[in-house]
N, C-alpha and C. Protein backbone atom coordinates (compact mmCIF):
# COMPACT_ATOMS: atom_id res chain seq x y z
N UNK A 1 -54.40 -120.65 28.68
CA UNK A 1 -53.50 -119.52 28.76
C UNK A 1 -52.13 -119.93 28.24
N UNK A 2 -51.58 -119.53 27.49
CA UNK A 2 -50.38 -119.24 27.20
C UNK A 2 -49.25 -119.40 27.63
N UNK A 3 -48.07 -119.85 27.63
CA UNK A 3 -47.02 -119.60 28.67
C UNK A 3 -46.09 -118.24 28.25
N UNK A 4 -46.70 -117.67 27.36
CA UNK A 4 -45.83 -115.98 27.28
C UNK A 4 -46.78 -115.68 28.36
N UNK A 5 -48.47 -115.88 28.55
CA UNK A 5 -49.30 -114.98 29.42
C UNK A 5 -48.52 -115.14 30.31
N UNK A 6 -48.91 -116.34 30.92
CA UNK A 6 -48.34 -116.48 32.84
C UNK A 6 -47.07 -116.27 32.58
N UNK A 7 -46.10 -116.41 32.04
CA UNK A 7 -45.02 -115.04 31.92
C UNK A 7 -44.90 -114.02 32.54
N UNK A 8 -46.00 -113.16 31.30
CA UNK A 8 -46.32 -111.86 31.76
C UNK A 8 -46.82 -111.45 33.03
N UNK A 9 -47.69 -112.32 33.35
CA UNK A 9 -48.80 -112.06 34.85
C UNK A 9 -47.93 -112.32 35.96
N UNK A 10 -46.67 -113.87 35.63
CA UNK A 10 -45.92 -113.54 36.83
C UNK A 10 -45.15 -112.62 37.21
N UNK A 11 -44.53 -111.88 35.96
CA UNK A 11 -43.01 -110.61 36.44
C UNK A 11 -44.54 -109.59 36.71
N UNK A 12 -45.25 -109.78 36.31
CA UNK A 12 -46.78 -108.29 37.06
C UNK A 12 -46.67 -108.34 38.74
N UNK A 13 -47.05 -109.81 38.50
CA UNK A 13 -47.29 -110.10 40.21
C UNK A 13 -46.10 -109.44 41.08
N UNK A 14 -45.15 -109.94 40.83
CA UNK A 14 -43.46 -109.79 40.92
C UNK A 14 -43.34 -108.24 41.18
N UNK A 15 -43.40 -107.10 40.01
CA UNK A 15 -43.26 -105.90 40.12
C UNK A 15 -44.69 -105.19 41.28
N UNK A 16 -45.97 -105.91 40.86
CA UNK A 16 -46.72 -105.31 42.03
C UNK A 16 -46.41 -105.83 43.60
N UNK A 17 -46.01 -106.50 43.74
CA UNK A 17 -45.87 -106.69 45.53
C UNK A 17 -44.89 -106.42 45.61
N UNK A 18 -44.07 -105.82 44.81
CA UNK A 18 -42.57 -104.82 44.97
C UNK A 18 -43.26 -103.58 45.30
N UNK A 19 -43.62 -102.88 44.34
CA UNK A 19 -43.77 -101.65 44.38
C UNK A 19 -44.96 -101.17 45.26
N UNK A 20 -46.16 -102.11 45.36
CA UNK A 20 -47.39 -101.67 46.05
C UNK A 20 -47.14 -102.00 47.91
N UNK A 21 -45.92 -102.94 48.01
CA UNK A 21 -45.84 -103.43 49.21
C UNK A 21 -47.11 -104.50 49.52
N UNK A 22 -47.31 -105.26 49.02
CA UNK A 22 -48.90 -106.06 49.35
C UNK A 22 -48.11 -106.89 49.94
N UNK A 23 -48.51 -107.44 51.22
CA UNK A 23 -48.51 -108.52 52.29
C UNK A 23 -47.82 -109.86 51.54
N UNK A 24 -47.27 -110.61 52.17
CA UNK A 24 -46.78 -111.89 51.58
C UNK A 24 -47.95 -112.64 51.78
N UNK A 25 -48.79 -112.48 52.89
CA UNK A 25 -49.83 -112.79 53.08
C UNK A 25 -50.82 -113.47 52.24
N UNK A 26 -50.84 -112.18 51.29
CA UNK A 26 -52.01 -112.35 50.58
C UNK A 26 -51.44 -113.07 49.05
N UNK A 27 -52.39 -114.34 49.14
CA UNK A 27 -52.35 -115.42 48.33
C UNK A 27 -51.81 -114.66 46.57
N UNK A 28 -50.88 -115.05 45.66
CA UNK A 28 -51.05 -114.77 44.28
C UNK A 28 -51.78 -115.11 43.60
N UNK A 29 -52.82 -116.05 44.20
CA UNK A 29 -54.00 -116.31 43.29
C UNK A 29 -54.80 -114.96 43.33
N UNK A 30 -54.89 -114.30 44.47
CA UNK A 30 -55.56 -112.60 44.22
C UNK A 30 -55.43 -111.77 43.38
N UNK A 31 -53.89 -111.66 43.68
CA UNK A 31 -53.25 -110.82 42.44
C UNK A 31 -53.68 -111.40 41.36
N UNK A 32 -53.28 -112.33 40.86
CA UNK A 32 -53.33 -112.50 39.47
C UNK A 32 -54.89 -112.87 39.18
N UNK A 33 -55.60 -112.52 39.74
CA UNK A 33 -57.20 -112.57 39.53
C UNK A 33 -57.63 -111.03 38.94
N UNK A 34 -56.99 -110.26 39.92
CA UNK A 34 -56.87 -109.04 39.67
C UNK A 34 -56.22 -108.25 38.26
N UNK A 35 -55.05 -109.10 38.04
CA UNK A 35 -54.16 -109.01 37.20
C UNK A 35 -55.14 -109.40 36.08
N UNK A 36 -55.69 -110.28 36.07
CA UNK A 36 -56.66 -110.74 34.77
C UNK A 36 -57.69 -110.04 34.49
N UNK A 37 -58.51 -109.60 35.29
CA UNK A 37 -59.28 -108.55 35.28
C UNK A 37 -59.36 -107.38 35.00
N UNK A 38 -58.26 -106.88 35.39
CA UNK A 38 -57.37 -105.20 34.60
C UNK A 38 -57.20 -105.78 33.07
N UNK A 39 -56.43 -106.64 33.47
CA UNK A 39 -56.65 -106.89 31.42
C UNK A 39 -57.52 -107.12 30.70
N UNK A 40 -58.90 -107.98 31.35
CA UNK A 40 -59.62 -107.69 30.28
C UNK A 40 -60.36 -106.55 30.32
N UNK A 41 -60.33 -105.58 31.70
CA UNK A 41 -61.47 -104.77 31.47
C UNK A 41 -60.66 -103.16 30.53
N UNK A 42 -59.14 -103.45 30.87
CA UNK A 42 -58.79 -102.08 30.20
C UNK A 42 -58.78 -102.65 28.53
N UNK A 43 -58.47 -103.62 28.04
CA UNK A 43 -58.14 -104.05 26.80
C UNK A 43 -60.08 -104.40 26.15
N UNK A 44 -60.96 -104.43 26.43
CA UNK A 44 -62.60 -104.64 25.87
C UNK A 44 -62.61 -103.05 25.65
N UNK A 45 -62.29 -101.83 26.68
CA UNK A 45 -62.41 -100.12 26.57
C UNK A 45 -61.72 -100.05 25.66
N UNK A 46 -60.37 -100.37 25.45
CA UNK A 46 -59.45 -99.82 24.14
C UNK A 46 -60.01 -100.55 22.91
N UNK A 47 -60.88 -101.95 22.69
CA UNK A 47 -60.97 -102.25 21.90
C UNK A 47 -59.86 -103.64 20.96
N UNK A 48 -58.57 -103.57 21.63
CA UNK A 48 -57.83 -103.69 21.02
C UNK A 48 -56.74 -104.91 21.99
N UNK A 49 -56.05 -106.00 21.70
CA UNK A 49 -55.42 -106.64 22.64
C UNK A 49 -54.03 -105.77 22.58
N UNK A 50 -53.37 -106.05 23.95
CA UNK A 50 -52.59 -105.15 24.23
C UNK A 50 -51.39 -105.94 25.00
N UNK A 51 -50.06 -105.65 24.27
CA UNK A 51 -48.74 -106.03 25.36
C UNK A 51 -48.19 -105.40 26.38
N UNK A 52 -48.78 -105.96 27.14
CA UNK A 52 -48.20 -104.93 28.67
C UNK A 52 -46.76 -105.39 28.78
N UNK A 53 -46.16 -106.10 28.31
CA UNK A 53 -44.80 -105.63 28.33
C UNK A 53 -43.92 -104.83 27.51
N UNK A 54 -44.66 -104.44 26.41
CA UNK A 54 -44.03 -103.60 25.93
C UNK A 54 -44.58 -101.88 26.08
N UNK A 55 -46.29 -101.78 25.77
CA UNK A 55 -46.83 -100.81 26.41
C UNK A 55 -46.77 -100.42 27.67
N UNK A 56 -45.96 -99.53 28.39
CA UNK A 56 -45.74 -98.74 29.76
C UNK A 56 -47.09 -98.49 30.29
N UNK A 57 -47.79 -97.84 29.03
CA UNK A 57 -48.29 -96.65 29.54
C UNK A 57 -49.78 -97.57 30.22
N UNK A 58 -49.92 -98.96 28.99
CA UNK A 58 -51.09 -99.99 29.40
C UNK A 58 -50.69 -100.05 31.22
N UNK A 59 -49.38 -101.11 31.02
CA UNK A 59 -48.91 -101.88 32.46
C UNK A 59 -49.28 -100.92 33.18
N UNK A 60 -48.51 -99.19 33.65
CA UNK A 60 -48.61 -98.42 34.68
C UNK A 60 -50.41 -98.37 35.07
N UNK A 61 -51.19 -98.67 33.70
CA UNK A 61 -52.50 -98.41 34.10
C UNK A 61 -52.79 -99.52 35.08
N UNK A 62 -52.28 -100.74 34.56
CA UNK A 62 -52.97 -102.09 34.82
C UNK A 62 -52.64 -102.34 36.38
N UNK A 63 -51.35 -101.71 36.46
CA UNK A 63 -51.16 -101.86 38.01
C UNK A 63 -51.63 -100.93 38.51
N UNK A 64 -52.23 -100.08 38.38
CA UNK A 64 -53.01 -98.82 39.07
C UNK A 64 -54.13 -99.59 39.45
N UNK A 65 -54.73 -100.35 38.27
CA UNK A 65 -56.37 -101.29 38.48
C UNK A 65 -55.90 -102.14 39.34
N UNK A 66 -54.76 -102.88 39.91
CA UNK A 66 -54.87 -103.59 40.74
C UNK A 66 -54.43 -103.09 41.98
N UNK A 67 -54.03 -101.77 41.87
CA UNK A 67 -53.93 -101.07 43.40
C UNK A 67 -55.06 -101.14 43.84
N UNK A 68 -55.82 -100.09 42.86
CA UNK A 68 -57.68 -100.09 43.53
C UNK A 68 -58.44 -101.24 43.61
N UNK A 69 -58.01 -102.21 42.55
CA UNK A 69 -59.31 -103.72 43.36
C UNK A 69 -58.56 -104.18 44.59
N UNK A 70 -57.58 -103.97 45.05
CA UNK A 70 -56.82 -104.35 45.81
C UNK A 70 -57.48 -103.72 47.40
N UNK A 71 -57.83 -103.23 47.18
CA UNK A 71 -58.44 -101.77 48.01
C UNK A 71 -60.11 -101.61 47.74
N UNK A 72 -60.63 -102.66 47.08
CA UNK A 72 -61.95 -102.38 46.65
C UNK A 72 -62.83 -101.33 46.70
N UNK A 73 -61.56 -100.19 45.66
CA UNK A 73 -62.15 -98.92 45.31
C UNK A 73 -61.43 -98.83 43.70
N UNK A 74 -62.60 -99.85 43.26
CA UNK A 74 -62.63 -99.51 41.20
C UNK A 74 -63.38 -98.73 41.29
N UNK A 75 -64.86 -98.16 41.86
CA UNK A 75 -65.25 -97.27 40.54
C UNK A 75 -64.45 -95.93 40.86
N UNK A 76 -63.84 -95.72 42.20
CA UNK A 76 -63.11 -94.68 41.94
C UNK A 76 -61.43 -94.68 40.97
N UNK A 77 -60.99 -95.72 40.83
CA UNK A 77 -60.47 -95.98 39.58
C UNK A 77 -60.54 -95.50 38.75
N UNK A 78 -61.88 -96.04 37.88
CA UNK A 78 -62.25 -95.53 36.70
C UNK A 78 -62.89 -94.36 36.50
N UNK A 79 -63.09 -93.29 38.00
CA UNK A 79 -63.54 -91.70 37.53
C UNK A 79 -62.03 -91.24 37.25
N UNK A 80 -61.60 -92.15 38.51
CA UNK A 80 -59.63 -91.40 38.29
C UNK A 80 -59.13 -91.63 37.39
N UNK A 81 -58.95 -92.39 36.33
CA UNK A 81 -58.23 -93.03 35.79
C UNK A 81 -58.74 -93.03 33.60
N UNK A 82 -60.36 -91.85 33.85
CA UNK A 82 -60.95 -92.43 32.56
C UNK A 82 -59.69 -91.52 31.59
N UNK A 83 -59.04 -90.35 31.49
CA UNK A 83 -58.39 -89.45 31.03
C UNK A 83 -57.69 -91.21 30.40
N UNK A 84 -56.89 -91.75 30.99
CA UNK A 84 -55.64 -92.62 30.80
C UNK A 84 -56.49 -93.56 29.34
N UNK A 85 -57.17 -94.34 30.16
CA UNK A 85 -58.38 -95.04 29.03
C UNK A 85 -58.81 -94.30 27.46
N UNK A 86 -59.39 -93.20 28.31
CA UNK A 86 -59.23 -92.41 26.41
C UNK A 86 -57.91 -92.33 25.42
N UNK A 87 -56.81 -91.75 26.52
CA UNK A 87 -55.34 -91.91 25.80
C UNK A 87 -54.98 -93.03 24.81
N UNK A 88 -55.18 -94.38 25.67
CA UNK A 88 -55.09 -95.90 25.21
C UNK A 88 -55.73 -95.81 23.75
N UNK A 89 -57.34 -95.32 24.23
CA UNK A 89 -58.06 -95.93 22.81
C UNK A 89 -57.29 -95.52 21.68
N UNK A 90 -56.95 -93.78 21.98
CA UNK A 90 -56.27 -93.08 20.73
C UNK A 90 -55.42 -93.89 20.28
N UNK A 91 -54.48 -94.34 21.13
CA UNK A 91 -53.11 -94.90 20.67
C UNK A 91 -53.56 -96.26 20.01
N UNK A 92 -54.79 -97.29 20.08
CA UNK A 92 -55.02 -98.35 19.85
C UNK A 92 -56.26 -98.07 18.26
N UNK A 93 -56.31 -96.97 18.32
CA UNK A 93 -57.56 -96.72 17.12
C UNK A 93 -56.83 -97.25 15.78
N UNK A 94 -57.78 -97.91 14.96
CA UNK A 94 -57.66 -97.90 14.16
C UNK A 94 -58.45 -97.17 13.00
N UNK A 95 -57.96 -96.76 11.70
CA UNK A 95 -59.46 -96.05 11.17
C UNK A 95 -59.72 -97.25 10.34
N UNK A 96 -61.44 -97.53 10.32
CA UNK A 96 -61.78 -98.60 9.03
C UNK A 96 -61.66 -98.07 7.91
């Protein structure tokens, strides 16, 4: 991994146990398990690698995916959440 990644994954971690309130408790090896997982599973759907620090619209998703694994309710995630995923692809399509 990178040191832009763990960069990125740490100000993630950082902004999610701000905003989600998650326990000090709970280890950052979770999060950022989680955190890795939203990325690869939203970025394999779009097709396409993706900067969540500059894409909003990725990050707001990515921390949504780690609200719900957080809560071990993905597949309701992804009924909630497929509208957002199609958006992505558009924005990530390329035509051959």
């Amino acid at each position: 991994m990178e040191f832009n990644e763990l960069k990125v994954i740490s100000e993630l971690i950082e902004d999610i146990r701000l905003e989600q309130q998650i326990s000090p408790f709970i280890d950052d090896k979770i999060i950022k398990n989680f955190i890795q997982d939203g990325i690869y599973d939203i970025e394999n759907v779009v097709g396409s690698t993706i900067d969540f620090t500059k894409d909003l619209k990725a990050r707001s998703l990515l921390k949504n995916y780690v609200l719900y694994a957080n809560h071990k309710r993905l597949a309701e995630f992804k009924n909630i959440y497929k509208a957002e995923y199609i958006e992505l692809q558009r924005d990530y399509y390329i035509n051959s």
